[in-house]
N, C-alpha and C. Protein backbone atom coordinates (compact mmCIF):
# COMPACT_ATOMS: atom_id res chain seq x y z
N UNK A 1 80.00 113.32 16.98
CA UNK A 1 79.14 113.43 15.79
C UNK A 1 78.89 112.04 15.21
N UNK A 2 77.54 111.81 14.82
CA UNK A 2 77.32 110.50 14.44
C UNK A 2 77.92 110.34 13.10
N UNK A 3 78.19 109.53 12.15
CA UNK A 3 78.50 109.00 11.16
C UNK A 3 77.45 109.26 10.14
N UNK A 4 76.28 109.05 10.55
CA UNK A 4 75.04 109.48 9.61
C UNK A 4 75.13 111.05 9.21
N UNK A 5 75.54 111.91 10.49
CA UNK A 5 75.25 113.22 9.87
C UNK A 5 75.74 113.45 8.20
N UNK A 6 76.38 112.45 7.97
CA UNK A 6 77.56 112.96 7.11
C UNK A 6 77.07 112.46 5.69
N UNK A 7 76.03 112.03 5.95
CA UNK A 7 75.27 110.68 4.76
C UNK A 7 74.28 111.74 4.14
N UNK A 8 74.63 111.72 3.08
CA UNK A 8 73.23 113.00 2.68
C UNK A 8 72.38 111.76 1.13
N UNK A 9 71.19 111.90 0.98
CA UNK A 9 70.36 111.27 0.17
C UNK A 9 70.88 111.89 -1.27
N UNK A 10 71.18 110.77 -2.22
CA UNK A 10 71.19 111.45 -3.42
C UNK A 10 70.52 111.01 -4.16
N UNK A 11 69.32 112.13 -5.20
CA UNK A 11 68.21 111.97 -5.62
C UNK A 11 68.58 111.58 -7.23
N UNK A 12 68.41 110.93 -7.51
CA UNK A 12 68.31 109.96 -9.16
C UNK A 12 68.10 110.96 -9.94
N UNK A 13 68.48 110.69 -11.36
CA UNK A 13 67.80 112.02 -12.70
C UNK A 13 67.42 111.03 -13.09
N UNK A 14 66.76 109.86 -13.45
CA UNK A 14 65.93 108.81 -13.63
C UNK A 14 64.92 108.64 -12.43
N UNK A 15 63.62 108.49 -12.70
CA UNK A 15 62.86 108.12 -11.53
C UNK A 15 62.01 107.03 -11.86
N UNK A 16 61.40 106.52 -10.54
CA UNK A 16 61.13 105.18 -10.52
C UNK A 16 60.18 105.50 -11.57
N UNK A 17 59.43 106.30 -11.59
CA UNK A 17 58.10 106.28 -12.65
C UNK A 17 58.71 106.14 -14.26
N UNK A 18 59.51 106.82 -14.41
CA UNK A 18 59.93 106.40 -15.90
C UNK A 18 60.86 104.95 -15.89
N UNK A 19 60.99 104.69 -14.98
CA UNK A 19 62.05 103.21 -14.83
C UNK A 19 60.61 102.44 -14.84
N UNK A 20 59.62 102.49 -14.66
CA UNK A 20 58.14 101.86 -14.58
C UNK A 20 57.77 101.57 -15.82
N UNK A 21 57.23 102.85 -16.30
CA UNK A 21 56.75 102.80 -17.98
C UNK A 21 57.76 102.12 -18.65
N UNK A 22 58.72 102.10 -18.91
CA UNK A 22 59.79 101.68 -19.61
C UNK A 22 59.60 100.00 -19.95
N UNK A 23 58.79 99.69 -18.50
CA UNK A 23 58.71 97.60 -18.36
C UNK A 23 57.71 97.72 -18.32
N UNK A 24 56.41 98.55 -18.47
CA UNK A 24 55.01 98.40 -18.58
C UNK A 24 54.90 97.35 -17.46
N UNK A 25 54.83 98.61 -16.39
CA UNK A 25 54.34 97.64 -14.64
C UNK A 25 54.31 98.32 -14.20
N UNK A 26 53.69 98.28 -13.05
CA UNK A 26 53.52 98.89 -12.12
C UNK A 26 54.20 97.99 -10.69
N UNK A 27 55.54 98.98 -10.02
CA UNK A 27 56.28 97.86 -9.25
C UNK A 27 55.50 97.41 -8.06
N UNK A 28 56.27 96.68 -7.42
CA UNK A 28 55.77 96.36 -5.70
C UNK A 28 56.66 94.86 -5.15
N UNK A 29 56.46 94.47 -4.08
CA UNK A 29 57.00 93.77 -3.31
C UNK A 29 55.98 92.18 -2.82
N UNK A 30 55.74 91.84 -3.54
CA UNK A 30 54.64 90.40 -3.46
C UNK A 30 55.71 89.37 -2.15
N UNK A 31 55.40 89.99 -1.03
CA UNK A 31 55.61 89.66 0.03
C UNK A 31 55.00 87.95 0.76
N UNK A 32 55.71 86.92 0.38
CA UNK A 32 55.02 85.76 0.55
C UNK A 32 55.67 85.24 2.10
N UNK A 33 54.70 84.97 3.23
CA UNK A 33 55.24 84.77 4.25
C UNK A 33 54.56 83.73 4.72
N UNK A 34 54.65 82.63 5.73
CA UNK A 34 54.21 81.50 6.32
C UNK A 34 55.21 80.58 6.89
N UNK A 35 54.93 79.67 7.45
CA UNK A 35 55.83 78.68 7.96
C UNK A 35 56.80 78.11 7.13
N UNK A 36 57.83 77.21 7.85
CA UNK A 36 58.61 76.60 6.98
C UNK A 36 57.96 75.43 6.28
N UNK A 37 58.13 75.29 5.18
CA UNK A 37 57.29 74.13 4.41
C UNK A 37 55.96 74.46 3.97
N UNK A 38 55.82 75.53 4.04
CA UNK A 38 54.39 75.87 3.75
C UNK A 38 54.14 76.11 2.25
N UNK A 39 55.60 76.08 1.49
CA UNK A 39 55.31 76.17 0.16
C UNK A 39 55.67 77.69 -0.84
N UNK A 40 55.91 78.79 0.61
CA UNK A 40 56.53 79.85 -0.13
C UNK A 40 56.58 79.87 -1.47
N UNK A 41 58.42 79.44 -0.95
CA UNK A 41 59.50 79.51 -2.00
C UNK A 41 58.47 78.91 -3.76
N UNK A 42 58.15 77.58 -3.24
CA UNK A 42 57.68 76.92 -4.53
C UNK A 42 56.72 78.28 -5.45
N UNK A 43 55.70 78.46 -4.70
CA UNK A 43 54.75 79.40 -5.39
C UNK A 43 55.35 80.75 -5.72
N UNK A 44 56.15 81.39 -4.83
CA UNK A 44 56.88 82.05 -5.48
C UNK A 44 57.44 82.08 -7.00
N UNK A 45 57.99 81.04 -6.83
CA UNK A 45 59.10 80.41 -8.32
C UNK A 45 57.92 80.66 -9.29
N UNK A 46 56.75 79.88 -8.88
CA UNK A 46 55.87 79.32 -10.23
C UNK A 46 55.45 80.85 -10.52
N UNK A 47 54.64 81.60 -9.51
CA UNK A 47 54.58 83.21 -9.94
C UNK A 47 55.34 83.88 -11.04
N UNK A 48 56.96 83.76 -10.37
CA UNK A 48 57.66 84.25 -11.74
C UNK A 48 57.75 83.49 -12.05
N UNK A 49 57.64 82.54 -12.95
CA UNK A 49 57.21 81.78 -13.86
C UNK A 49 56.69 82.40 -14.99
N UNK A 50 55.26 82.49 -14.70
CA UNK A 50 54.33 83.00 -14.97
C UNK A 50 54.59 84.55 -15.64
N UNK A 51 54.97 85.46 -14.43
CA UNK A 51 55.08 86.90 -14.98
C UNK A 51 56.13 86.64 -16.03
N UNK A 52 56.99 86.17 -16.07
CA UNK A 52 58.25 86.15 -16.76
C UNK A 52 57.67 85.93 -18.91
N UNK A 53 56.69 85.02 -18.51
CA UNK A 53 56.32 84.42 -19.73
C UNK A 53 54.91 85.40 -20.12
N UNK A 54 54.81 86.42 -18.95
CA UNK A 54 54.14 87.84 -19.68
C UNK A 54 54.76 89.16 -20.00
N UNK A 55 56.28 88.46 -19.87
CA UNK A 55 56.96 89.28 -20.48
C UNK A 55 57.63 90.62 -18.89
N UNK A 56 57.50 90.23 -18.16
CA UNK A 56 57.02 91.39 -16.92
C UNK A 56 59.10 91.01 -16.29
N UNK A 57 59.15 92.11 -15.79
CA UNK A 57 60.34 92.00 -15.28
C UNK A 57 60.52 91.83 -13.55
N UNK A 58 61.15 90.88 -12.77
CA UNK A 58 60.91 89.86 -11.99
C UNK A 58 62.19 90.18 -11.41
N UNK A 59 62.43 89.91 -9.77
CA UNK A 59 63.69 89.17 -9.20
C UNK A 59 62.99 88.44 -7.95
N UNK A 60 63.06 87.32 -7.89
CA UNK A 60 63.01 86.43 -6.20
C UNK A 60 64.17 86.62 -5.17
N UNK A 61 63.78 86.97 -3.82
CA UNK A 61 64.90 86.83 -2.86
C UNK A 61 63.92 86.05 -2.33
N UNK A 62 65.12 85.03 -1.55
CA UNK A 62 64.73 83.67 -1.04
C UNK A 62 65.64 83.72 -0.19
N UNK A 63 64.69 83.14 1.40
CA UNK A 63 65.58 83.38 1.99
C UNK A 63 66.52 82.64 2.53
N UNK A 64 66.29 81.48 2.09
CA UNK A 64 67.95 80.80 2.39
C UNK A 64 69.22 81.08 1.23
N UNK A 65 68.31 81.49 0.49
CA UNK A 65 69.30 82.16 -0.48
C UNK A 65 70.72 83.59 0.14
N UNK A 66 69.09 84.50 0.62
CA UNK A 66 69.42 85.53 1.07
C UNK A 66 70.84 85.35 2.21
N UNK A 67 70.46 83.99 3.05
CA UNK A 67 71.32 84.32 4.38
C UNK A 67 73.09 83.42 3.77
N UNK A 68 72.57 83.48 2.62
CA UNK A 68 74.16 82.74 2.70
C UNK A 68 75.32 83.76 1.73
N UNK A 69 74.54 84.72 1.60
CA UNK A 69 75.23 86.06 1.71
C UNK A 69 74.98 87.12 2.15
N UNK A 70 74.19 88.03 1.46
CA UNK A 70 73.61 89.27 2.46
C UNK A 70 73.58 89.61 4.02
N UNK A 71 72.58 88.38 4.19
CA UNK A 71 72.80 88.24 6.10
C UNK A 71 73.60 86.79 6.64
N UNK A 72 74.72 86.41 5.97
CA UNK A 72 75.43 85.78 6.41
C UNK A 72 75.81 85.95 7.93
N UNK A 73 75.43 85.15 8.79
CA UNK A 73 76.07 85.46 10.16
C UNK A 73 75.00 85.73 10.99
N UNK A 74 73.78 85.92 10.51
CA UNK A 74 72.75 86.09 11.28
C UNK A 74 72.06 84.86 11.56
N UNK A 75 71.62 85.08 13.26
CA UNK A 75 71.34 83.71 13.75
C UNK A 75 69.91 83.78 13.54
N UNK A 76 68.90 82.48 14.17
CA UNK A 76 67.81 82.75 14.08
C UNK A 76 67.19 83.09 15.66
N UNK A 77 67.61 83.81 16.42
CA UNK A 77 67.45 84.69 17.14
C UNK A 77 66.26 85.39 17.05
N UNK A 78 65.49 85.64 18.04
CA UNK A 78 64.09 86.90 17.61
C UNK A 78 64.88 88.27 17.24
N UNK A 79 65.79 88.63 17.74
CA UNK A 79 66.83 89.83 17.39
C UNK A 79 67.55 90.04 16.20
N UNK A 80 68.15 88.59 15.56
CA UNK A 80 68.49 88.50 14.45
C UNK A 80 67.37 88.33 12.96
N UNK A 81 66.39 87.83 13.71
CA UNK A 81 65.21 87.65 12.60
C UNK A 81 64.93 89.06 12.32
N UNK A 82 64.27 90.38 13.20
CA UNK A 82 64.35 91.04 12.68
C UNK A 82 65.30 91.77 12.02
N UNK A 83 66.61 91.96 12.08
CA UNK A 83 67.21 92.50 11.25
C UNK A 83 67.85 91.59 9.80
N UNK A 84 67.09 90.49 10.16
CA UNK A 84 67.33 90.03 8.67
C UNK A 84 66.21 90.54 7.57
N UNK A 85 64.54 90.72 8.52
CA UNK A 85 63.95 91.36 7.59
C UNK A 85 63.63 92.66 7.27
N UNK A 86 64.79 93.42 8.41
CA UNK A 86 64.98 94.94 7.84
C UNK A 86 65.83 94.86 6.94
N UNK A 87 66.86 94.04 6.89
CA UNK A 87 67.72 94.19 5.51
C UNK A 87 67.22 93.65 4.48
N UNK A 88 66.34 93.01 4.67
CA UNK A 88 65.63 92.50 2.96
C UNK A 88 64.48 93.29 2.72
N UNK A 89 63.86 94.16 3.61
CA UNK A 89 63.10 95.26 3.21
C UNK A 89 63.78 96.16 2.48
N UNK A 90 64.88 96.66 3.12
CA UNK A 90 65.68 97.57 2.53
C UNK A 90 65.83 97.41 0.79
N UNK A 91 66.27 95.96 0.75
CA UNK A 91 66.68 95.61 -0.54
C UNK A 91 65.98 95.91 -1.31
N UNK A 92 64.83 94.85 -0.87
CA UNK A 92 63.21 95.32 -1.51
C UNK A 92 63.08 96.69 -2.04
N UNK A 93 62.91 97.35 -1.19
CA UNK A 93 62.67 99.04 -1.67
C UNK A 93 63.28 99.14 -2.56
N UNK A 94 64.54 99.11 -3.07
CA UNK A 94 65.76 99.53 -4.10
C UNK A 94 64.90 98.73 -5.09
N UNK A 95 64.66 97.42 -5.54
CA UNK A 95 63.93 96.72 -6.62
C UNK A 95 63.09 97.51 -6.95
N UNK A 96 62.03 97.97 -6.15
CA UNK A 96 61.00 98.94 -6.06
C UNK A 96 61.15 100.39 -7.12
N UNK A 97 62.45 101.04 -6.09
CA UNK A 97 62.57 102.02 -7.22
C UNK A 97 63.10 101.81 -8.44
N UNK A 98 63.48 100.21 -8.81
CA UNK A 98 64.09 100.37 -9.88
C UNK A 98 62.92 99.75 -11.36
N UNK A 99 61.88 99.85 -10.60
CA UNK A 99 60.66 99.43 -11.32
C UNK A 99 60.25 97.95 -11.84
N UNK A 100 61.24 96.98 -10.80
CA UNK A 100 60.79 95.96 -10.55
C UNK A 100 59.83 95.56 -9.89
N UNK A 101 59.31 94.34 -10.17
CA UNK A 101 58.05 93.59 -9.18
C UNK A 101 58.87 92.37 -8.25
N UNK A 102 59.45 92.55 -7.31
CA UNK A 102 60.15 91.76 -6.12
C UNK A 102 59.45 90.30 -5.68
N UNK A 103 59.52 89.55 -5.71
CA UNK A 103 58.79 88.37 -4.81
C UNK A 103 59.96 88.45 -3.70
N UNK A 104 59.48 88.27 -2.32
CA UNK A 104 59.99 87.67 -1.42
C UNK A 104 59.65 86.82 -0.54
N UNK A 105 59.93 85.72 -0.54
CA UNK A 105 59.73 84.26 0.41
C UNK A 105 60.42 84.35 1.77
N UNK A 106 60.01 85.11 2.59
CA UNK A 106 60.56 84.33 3.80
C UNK A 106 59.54 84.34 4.94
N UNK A 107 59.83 83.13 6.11
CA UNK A 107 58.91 83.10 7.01
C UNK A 107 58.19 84.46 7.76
N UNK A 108 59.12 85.31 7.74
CA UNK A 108 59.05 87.00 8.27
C UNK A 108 58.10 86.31 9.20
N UNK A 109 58.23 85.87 10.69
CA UNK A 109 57.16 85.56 12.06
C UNK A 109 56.45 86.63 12.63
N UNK A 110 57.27 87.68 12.52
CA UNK A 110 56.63 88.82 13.23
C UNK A 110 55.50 89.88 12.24
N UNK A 111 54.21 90.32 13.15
CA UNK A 111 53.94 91.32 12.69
C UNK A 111 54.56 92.42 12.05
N UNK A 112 55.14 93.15 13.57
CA UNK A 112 55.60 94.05 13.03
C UNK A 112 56.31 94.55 12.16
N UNK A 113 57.38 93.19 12.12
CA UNK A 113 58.88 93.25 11.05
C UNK A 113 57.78 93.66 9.45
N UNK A 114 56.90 92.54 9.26
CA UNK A 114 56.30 92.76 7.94
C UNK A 114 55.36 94.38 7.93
N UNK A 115 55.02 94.59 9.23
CA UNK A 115 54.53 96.37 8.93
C UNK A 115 55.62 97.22 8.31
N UNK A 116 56.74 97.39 9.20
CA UNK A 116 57.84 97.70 8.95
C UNK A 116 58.28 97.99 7.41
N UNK A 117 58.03 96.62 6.93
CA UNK A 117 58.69 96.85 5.15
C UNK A 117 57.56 97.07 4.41
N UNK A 118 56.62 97.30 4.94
CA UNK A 118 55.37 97.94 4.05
C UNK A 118 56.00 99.44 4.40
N UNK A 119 55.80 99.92 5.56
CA UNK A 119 55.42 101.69 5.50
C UNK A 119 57.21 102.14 4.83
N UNK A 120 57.59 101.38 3.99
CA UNK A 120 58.97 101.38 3.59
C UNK A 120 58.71 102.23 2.28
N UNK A 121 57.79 101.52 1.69
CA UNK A 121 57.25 101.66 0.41
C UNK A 121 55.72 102.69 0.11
N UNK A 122 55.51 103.13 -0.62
CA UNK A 122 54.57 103.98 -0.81
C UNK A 122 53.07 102.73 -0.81
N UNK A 123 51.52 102.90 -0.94
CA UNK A 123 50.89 102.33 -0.55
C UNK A 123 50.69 101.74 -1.88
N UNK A 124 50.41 100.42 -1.82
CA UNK A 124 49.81 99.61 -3.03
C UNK A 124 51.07 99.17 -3.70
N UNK A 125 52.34 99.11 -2.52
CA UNK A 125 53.80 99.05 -3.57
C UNK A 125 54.04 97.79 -2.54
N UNK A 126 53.15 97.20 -1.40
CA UNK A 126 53.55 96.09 -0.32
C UNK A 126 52.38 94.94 -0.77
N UNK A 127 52.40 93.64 -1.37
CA UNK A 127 51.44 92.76 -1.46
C UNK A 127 51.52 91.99 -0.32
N UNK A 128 51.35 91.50 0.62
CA UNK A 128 50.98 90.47 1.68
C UNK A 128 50.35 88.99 1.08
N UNK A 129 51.29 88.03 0.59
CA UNK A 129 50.89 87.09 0.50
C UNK A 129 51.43 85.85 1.42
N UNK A 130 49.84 85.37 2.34
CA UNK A 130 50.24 84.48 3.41
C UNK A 130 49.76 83.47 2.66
N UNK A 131 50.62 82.66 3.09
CA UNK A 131 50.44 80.69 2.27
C UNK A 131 50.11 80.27 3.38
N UNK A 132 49.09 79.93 3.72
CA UNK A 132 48.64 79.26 5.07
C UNK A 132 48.40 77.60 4.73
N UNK A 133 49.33 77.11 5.35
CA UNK A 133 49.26 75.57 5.58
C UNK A 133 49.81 75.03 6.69
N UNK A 134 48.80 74.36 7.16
CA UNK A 134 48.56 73.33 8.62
C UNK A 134 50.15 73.32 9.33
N UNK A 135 50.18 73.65 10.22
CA UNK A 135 51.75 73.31 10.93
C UNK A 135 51.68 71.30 10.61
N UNK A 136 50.79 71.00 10.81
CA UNK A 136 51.08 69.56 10.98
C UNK A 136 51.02 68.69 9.53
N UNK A 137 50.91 70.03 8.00
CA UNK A 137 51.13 69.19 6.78
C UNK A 137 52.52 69.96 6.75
N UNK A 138 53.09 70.95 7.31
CA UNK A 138 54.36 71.41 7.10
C UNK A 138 55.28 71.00 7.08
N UNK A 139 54.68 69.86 8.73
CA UNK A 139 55.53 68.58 9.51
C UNK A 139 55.89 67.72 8.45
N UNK A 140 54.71 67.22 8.13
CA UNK A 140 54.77 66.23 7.10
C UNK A 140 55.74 66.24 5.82
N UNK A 141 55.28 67.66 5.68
CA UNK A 141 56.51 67.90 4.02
C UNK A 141 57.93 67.92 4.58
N UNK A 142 57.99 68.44 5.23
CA UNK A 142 59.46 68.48 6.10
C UNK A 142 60.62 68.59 5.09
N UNK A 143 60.59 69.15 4.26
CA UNK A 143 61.80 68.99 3.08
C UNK A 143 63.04 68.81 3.74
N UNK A 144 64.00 69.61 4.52
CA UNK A 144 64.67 70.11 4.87
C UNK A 144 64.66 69.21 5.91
N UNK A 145 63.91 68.62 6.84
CA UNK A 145 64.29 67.75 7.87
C UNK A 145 64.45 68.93 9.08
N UNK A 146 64.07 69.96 8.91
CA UNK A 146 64.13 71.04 10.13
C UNK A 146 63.34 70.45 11.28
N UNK A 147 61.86 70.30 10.86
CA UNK A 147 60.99 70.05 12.22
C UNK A 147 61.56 68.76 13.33
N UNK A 148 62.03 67.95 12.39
CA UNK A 148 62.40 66.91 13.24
C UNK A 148 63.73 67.12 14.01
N UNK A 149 64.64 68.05 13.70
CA UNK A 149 65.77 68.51 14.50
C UNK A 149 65.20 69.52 15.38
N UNK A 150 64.30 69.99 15.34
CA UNK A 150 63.15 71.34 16.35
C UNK A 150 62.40 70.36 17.45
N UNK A 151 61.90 69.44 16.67
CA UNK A 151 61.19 68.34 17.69
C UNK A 151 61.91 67.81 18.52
N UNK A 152 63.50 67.37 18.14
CA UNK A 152 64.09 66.72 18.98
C UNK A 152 65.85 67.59 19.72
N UNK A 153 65.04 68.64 19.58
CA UNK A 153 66.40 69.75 20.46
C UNK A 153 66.93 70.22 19.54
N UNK A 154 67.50 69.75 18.17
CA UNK A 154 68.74 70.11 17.71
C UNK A 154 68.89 71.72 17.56
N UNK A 155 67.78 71.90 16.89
CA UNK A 155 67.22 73.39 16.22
C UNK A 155 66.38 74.58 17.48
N UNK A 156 67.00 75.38 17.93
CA UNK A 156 66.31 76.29 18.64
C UNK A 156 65.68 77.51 18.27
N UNK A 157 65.07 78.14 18.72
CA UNK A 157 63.97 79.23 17.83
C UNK A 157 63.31 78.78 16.95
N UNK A 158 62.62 77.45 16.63
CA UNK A 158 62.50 77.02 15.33
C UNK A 158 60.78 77.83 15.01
N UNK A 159 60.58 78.39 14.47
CA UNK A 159 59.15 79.33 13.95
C UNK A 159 58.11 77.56 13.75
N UNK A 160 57.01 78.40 14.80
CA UNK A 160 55.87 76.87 14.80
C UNK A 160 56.18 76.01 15.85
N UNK A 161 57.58 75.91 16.47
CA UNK A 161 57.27 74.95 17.53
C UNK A 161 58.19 75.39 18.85
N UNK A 162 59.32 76.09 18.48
CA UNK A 162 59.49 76.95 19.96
C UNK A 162 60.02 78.16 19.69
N UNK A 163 59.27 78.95 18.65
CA UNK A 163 59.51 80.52 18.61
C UNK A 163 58.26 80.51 17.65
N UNK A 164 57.51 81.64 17.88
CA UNK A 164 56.04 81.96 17.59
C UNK A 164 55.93 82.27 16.12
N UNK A 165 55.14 82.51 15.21
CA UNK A 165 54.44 82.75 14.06
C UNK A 165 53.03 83.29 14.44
N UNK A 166 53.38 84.63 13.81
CA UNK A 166 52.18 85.94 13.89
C UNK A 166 51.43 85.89 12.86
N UNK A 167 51.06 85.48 12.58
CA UNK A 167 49.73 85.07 11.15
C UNK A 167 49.43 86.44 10.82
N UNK A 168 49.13 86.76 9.39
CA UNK A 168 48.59 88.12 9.06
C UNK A 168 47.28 88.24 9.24
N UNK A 169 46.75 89.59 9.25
CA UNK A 169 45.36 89.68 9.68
C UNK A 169 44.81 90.35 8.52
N UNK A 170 45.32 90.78 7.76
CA UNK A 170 44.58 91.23 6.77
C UNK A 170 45.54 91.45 5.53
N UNK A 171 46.08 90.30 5.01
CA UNK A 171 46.90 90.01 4.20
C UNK A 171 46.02 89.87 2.54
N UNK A 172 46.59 90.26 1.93
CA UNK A 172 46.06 91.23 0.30
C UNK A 172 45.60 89.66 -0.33
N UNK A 173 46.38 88.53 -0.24
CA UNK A 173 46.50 87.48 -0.66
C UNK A 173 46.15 86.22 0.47
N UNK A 174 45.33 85.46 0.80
CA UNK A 174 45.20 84.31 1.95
C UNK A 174 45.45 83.46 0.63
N UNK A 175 46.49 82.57 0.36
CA UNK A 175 46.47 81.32 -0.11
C UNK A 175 45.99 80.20 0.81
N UNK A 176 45.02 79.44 1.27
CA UNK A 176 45.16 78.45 1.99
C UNK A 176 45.41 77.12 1.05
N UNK A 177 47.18 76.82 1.37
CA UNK A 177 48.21 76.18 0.78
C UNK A 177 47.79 74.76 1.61
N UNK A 178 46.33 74.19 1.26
CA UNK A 178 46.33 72.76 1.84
C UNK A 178 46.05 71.63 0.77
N UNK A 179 44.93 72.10 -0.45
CA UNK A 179 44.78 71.17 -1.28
C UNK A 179 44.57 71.69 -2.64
N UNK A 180 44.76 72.46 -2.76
CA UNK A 180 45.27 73.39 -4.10
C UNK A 180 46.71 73.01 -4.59
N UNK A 181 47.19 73.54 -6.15
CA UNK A 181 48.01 72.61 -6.73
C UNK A 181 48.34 74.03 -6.32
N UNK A 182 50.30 73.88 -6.86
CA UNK A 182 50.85 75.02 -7.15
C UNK A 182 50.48 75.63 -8.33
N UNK A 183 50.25 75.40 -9.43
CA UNK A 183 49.82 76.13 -10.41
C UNK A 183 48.32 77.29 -9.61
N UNK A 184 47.45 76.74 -9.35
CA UNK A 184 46.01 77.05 -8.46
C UNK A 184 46.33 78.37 -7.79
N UNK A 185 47.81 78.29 -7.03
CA UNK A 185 48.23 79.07 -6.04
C UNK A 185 48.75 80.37 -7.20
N UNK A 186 49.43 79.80 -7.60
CA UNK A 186 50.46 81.03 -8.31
C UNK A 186 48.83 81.93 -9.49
N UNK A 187 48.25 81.51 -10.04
CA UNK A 187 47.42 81.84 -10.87
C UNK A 187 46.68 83.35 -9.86
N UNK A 188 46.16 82.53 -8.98
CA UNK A 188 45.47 83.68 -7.86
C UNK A 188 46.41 85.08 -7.91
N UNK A 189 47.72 84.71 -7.71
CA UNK A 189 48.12 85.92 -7.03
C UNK A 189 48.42 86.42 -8.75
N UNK A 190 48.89 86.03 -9.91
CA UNK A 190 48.93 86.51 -11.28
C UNK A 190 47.94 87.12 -11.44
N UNK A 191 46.43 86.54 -11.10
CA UNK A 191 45.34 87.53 -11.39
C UNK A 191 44.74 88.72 -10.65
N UNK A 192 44.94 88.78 -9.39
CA UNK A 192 45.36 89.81 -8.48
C UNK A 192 46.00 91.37 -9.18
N UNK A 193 47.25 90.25 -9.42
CA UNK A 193 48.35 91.44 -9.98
C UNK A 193 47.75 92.07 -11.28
N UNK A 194 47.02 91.41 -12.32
CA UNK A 194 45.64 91.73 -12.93
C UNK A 194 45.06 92.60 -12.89
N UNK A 195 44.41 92.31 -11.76
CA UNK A 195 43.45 93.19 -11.69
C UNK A 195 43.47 94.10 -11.12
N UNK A 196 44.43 94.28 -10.45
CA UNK A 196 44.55 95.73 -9.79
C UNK A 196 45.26 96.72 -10.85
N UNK A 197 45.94 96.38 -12.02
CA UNK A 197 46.50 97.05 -12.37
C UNK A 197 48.33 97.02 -12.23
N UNK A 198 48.55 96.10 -12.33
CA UNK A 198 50.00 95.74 -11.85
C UNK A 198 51.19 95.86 -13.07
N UNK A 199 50.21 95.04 -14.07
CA UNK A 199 51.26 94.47 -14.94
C UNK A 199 50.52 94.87 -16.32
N UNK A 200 49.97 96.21 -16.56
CA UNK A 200 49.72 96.94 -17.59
C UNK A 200 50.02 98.22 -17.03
N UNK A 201 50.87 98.79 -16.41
CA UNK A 201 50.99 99.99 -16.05
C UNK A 201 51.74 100.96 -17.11
C-alpha cells in the first residue's frame, strides 16, 4: 500500500475567497522567469516595492534564496531543476490560497516546468513574466561571476551556455529588459495588475 493512500485532503472553514476580500486583491503568482542576470530578482523587488506602498499584501521567493533552504541539496541538473520548480509551484499555490499575490524569480528554463505551475492554479491566478535580455548583456552584468566560471568549465548545466533556456511564447508580460530602467519595468507589470483587476478585488 502506498503511503499516499493514507493522505486524505483537508478542506479549510476559511476560504481563499474570503482570505481575498479581507486584503482587497485578487491573488496570483507573477511568475518572473529569464536568464541569469537578466534582472529578475531586481524587478521583482521594485514590483513589491511598489504593491507594498499600495498597501497590497506581497511575499517574493527568490531563488537563491529558495535553494539555501527549501531545496537545499538540489543540483542544477535538468532533473533537479525540475523538481526545484515543482516545489516552488507547490509553495506558490499555498500563497495563492492564502490570498496572497506571490512574485517568483527564478530562471524556470523549461517550458513545461512553468506549464506545470500554471495548471496548478485556477486560470488568471498564473502571470508569466519574461524579462528578456540579450544573453550577451547578461554576460556583461555578470553579477555573480557565474558566466565566466560556465565559460571556462567551472560551472556545468549553466542555463544560456551549456543547458538550454525555453523562452515563453506567450507570456502575459514580455519585459524586454535591455534599455528600460527598473522603475519602467516594474511600473508595466503594476499596471497590468491594474488593469485586469488584481489589486481592487
Amino acid at each position: 500500500m502506498s503511503s499516499n493512500e493514507n493522505i486524505v485532503w483537508h478542506n479549510h472553514h476559511v476560504s481563499k475567497e474570503e482570505r481575498s476580500q479581507l486584503k482587497i486583491q485578487k491573488p496570483c503568482i507573477l511568475w518572473f522567469t529569464g536568464l541569469s542576470g537578466s534582472g529578475k530578482s531586481t524587478v521583482a523587488n521594485a514590483v513589491e516595492t511598489k504593491l507594498l506602498e499600495l498597501g497590497k499584501h506581497t511575499y517574493l521567493l527568490d531563488g537563491d534564496n529558495i535553494r539555501m533552504g527549501l531545496n537545499r541539496g538540489l543540483t542544477f541538473s535538468d532533473k533537479d531543476r525540475v523538481e526545484n520548480i515543482r516545489r516552488i509551484g507547490e509553495v506558490a499555490k499555498l500563497f495563492v490560497d492564502s490570498g496572497i499575490i506571490v512574485l517568483s524569480a527564478f530562471i524556470s528554463p523549461f517550458l513545461d516546468d512553468r506549464q506545470q505551475v500554471r495548471n496548478l492554479v485556477q486560470d488568471g491566478e498564473f502571470i508569466e513574466i519574461f524579462v528578456d535580455t540579450p544573453l550577451d548583456i547578461c554576460e556583461k552584468r555578470d553579477p555573480k561571476g557565474l558566466y565566466k566560471k560556465a565559460r571556462n568549465g567551472v560551472i556545468r548545466n549553466f542555463t544560456g551556455i551549456s543547458s538550454p533556456y525555453e523562452a515563453p511564447e506567450n507570456a502575459e508580460i514580455h519585459l524586454i529588459n535591455d534599455n528600460i530602467s527598473i522603475e519602467e519595468a516594474a511600473s508595466k507589470v503594476v499596471d497590468y495588475l491594474k488593469e485586469k483587476g488584481y489589486l481592487d478585488a
